[in-house]
N, C-alpha and C. Protein backbone atom coordinates (compact mmCIF):
# COMPACT_ATOMS: atom_id res chain seq x y z
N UNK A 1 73.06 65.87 156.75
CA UNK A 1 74.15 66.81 156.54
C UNK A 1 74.60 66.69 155.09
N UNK A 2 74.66 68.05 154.31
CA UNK A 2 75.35 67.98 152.93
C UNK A 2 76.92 68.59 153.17
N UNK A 3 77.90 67.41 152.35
CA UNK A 3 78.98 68.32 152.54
C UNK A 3 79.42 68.31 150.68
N UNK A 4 79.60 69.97 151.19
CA UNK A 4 79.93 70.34 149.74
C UNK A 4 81.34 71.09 149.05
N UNK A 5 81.54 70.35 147.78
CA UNK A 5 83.08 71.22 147.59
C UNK A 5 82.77 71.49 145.72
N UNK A 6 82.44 72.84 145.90
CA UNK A 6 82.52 73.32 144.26
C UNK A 6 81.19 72.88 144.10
N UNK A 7 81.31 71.84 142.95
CA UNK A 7 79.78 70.88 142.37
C UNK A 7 79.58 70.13 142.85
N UNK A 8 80.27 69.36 143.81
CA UNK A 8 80.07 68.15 144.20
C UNK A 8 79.23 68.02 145.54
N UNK A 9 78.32 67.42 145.58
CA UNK A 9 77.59 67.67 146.88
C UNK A 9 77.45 66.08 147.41
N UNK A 10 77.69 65.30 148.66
CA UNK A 10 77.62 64.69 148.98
C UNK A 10 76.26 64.70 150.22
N UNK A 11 75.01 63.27 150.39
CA UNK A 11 74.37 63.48 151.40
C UNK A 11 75.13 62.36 152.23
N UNK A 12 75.32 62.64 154.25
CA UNK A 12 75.86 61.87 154.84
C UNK A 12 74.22 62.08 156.14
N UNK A 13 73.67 60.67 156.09
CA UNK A 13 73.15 61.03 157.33
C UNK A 13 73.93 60.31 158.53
N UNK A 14 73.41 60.93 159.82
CA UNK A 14 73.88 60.94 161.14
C UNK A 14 74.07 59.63 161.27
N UNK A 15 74.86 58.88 161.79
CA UNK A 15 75.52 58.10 162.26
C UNK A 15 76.01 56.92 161.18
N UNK A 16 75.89 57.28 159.97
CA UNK A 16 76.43 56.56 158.88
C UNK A 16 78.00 57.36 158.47
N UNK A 17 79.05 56.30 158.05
CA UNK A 17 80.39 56.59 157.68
C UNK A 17 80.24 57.71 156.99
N UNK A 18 81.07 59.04 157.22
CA UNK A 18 81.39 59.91 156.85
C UNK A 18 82.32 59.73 154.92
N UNK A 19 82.27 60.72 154.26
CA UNK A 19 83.02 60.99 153.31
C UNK A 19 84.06 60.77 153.27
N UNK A 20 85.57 59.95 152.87
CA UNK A 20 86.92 59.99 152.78
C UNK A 20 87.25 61.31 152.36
N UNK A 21 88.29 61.68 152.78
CA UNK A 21 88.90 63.54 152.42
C UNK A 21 89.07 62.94 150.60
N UNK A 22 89.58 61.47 150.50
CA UNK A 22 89.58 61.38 149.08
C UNK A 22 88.76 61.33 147.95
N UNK A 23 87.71 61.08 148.09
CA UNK A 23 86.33 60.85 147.55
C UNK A 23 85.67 62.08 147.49
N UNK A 24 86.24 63.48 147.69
CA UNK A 24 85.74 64.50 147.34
C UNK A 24 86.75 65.39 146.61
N UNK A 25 85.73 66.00 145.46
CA UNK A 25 86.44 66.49 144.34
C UNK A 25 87.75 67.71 144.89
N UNK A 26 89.02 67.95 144.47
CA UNK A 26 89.38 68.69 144.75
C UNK A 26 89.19 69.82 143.72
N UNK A 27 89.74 71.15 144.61
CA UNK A 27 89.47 72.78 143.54
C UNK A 27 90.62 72.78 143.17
N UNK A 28 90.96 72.89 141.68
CA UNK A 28 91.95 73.37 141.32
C UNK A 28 92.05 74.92 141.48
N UNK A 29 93.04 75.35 141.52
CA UNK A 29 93.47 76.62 141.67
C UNK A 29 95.02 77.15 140.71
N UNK A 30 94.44 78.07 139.63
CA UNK A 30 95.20 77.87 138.49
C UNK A 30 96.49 79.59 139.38
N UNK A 31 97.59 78.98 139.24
CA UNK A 31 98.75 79.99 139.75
C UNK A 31 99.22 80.07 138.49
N UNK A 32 98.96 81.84 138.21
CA UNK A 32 99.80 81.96 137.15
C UNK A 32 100.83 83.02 137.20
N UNK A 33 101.60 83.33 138.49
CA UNK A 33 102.18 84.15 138.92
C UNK A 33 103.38 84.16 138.02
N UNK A 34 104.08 83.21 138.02
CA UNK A 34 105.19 82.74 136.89
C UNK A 34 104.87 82.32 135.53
N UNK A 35 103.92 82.35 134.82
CA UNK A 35 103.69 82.25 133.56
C UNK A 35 103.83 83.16 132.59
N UNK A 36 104.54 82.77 131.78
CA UNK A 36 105.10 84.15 130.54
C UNK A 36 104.11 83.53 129.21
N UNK A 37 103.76 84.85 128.21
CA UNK A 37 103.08 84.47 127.35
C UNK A 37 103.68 84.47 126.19
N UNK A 38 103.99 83.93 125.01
CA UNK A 38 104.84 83.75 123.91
C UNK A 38 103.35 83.52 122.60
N UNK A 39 104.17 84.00 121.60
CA UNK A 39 103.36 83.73 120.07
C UNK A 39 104.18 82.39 119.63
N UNK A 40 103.66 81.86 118.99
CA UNK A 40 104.25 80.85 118.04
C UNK A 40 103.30 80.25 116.90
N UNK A 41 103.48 80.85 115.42
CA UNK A 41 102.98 80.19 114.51
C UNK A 41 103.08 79.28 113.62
N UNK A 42 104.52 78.07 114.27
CA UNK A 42 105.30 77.12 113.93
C UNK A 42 104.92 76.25 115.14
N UNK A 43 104.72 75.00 114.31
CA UNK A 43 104.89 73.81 115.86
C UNK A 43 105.14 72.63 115.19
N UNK A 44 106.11 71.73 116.35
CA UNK A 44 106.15 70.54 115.51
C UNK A 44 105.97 69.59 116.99
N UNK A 45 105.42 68.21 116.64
CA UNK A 45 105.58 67.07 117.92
C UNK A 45 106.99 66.24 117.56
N UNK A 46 107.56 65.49 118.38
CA UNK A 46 108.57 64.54 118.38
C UNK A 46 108.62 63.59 119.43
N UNK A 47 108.42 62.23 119.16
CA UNK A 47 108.26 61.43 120.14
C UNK A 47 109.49 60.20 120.85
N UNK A 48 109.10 59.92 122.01
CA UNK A 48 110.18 58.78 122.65
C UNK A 48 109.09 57.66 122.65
N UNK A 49 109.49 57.01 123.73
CA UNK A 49 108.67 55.81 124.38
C UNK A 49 108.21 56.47 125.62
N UNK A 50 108.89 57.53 125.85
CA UNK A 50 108.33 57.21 127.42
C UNK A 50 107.92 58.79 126.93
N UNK A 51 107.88 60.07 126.22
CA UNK A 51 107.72 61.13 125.90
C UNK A 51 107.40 61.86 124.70
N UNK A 52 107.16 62.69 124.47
CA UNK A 52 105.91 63.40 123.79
C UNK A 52 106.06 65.16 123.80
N UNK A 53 107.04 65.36 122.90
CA UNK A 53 107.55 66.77 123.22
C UNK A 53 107.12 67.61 121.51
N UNK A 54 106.31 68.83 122.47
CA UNK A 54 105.99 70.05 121.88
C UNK A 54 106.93 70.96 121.27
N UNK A 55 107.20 71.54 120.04
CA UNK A 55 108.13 72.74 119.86
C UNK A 55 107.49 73.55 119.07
N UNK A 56 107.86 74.73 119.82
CA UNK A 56 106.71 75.71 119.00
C UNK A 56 108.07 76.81 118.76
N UNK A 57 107.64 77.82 118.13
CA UNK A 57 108.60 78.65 117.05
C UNK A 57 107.83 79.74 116.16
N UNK A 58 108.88 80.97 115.82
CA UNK A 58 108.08 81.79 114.89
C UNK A 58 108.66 81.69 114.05
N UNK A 59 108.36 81.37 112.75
CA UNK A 59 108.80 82.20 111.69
C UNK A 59 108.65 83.14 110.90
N UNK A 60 109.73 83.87 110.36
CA UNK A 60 109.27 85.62 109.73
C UNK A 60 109.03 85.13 108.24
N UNK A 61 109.34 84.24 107.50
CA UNK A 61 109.61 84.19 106.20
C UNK A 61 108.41 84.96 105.85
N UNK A 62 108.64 85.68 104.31
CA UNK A 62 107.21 86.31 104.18
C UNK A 62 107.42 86.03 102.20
N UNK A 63 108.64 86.04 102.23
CA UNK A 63 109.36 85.72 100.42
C UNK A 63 108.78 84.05 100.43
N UNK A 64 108.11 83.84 99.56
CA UNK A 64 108.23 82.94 99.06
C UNK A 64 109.27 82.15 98.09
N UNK A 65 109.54 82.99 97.66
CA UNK A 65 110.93 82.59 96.88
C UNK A 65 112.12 81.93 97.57
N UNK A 66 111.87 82.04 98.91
CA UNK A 66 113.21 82.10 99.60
C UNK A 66 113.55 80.55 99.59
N UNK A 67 114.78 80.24 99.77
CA UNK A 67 114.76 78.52 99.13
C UNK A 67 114.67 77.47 100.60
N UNK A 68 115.18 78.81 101.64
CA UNK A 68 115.44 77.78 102.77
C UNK A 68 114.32 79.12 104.34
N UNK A 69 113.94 78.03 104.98
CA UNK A 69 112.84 79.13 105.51
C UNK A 69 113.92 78.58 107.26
N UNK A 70 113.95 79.85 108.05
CA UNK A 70 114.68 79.54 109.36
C UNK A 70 113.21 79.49 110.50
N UNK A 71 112.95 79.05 111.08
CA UNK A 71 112.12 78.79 112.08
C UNK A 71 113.18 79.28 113.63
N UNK A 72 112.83 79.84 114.46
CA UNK A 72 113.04 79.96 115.87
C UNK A 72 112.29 79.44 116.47
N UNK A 73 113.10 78.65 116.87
CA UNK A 73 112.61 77.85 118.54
C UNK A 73 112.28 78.54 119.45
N UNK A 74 111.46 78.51 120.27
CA UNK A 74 111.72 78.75 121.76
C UNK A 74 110.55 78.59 122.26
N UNK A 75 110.36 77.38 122.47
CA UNK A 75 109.65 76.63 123.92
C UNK A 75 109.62 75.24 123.09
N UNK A 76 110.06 74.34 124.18
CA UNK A 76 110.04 72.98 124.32
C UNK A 76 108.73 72.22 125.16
N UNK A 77 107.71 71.23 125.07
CA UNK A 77 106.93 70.99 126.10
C UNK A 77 107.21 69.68 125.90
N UNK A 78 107.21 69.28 127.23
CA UNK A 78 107.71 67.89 127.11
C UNK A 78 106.54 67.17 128.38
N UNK A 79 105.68 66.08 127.36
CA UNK A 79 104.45 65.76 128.40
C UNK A 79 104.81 63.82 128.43
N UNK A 80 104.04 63.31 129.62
CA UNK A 80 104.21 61.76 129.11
C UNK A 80 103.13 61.38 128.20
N UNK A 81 103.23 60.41 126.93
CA UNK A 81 102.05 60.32 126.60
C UNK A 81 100.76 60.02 127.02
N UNK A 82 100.14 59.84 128.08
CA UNK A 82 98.93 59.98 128.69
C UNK A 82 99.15 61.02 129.02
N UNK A 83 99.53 62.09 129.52
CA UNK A 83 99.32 63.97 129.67
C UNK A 83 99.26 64.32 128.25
N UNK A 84 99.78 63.98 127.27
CA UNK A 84 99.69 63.94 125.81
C UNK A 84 97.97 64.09 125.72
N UNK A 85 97.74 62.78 125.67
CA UNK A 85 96.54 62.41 125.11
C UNK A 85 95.16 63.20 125.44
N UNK A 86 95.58 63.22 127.14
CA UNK A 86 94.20 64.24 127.97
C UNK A 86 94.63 66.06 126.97
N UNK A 87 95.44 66.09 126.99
CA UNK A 87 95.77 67.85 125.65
C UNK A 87 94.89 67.79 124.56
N UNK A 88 95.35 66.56 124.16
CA UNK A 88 94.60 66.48 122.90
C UNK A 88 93.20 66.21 122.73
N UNK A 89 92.24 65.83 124.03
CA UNK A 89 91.03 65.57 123.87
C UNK A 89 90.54 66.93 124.72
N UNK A 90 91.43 67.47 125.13
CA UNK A 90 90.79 68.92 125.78
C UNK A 90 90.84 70.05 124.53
N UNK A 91 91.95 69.52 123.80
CA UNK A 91 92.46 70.97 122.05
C UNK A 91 91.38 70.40 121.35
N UNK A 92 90.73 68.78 121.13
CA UNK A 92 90.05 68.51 120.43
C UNK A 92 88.62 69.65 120.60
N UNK A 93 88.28 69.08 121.62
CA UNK A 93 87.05 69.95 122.55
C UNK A 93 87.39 71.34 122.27
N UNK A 94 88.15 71.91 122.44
CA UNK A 94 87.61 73.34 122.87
C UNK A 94 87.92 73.64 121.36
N UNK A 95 88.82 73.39 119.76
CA UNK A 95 88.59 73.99 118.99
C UNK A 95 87.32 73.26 118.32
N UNK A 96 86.81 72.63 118.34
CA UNK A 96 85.15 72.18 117.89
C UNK A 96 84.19 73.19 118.21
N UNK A 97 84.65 73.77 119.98
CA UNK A 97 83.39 74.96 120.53
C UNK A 97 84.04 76.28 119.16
N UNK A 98 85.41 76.37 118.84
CA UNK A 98 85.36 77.34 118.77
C UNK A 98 84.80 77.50 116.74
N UNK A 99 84.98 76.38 116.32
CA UNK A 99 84.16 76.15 115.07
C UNK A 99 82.71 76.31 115.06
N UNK A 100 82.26 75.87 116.09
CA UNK A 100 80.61 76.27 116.42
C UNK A 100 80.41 78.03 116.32
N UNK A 101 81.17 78.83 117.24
CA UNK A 101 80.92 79.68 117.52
C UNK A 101 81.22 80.45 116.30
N UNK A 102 82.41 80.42 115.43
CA UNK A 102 83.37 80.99 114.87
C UNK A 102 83.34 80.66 113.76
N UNK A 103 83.34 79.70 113.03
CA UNK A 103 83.06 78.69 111.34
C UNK A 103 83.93 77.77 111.60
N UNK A 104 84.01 76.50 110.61
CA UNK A 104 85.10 75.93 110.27
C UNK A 104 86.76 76.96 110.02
N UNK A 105 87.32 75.79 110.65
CA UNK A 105 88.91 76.10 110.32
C UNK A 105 89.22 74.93 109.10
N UNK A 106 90.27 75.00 108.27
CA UNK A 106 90.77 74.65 107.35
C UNK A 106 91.79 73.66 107.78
């Protein structure tokens, strides 16, 4: 008997211990019923001990001259640093594919 979920295929023959429900991969299932989409071409990190928070923001400045530049906030992400770290090796990854595909970024 194969039991299968997504990629994961397990062989169990007959009368040997079955699969734990835990030991098989679960499907994520991405809900994006409540998700709003925002621009932001400002970002900054700021850290705790126990946290690791995102702020992203637009700014209009377009004068260079201008002496003082205003940034708008609006969105805060606030991850622990290990949810931190897995971001950053998934942003690592996917902008590398997109340098392959696309050129270097600067």
């Amino acid at each position: 008997m194969t039991t299968k979920n997504d990629d994961v295929s397990t062989d169990v023959k007959a009368g040997e211990g079955a699969v734990p429900p835990e030991a098989v991969a679960s499907k994520i299932i991405w809900n994006d019923s409540n998700m709003t989409s925002k621009y932001a071409n400002v970002s900054n990190v700021a850290t705790t001990s126990d946290e690791v928070m995102f702020l992203f923001g637009t700014s209009t400045a377009w004068n260079s001259a201008q002496k003082d530049v205003v940034v708008n906030l609006s969105d805060r992400i606030i991850m622990t640093p290990s949810a931190a770290k897995r971001f950053q090796q998934v942003l690592t990854r996917t902008l590398e594919e997109y340098e392959k595909k696309f050129g270097q970024l600067d």
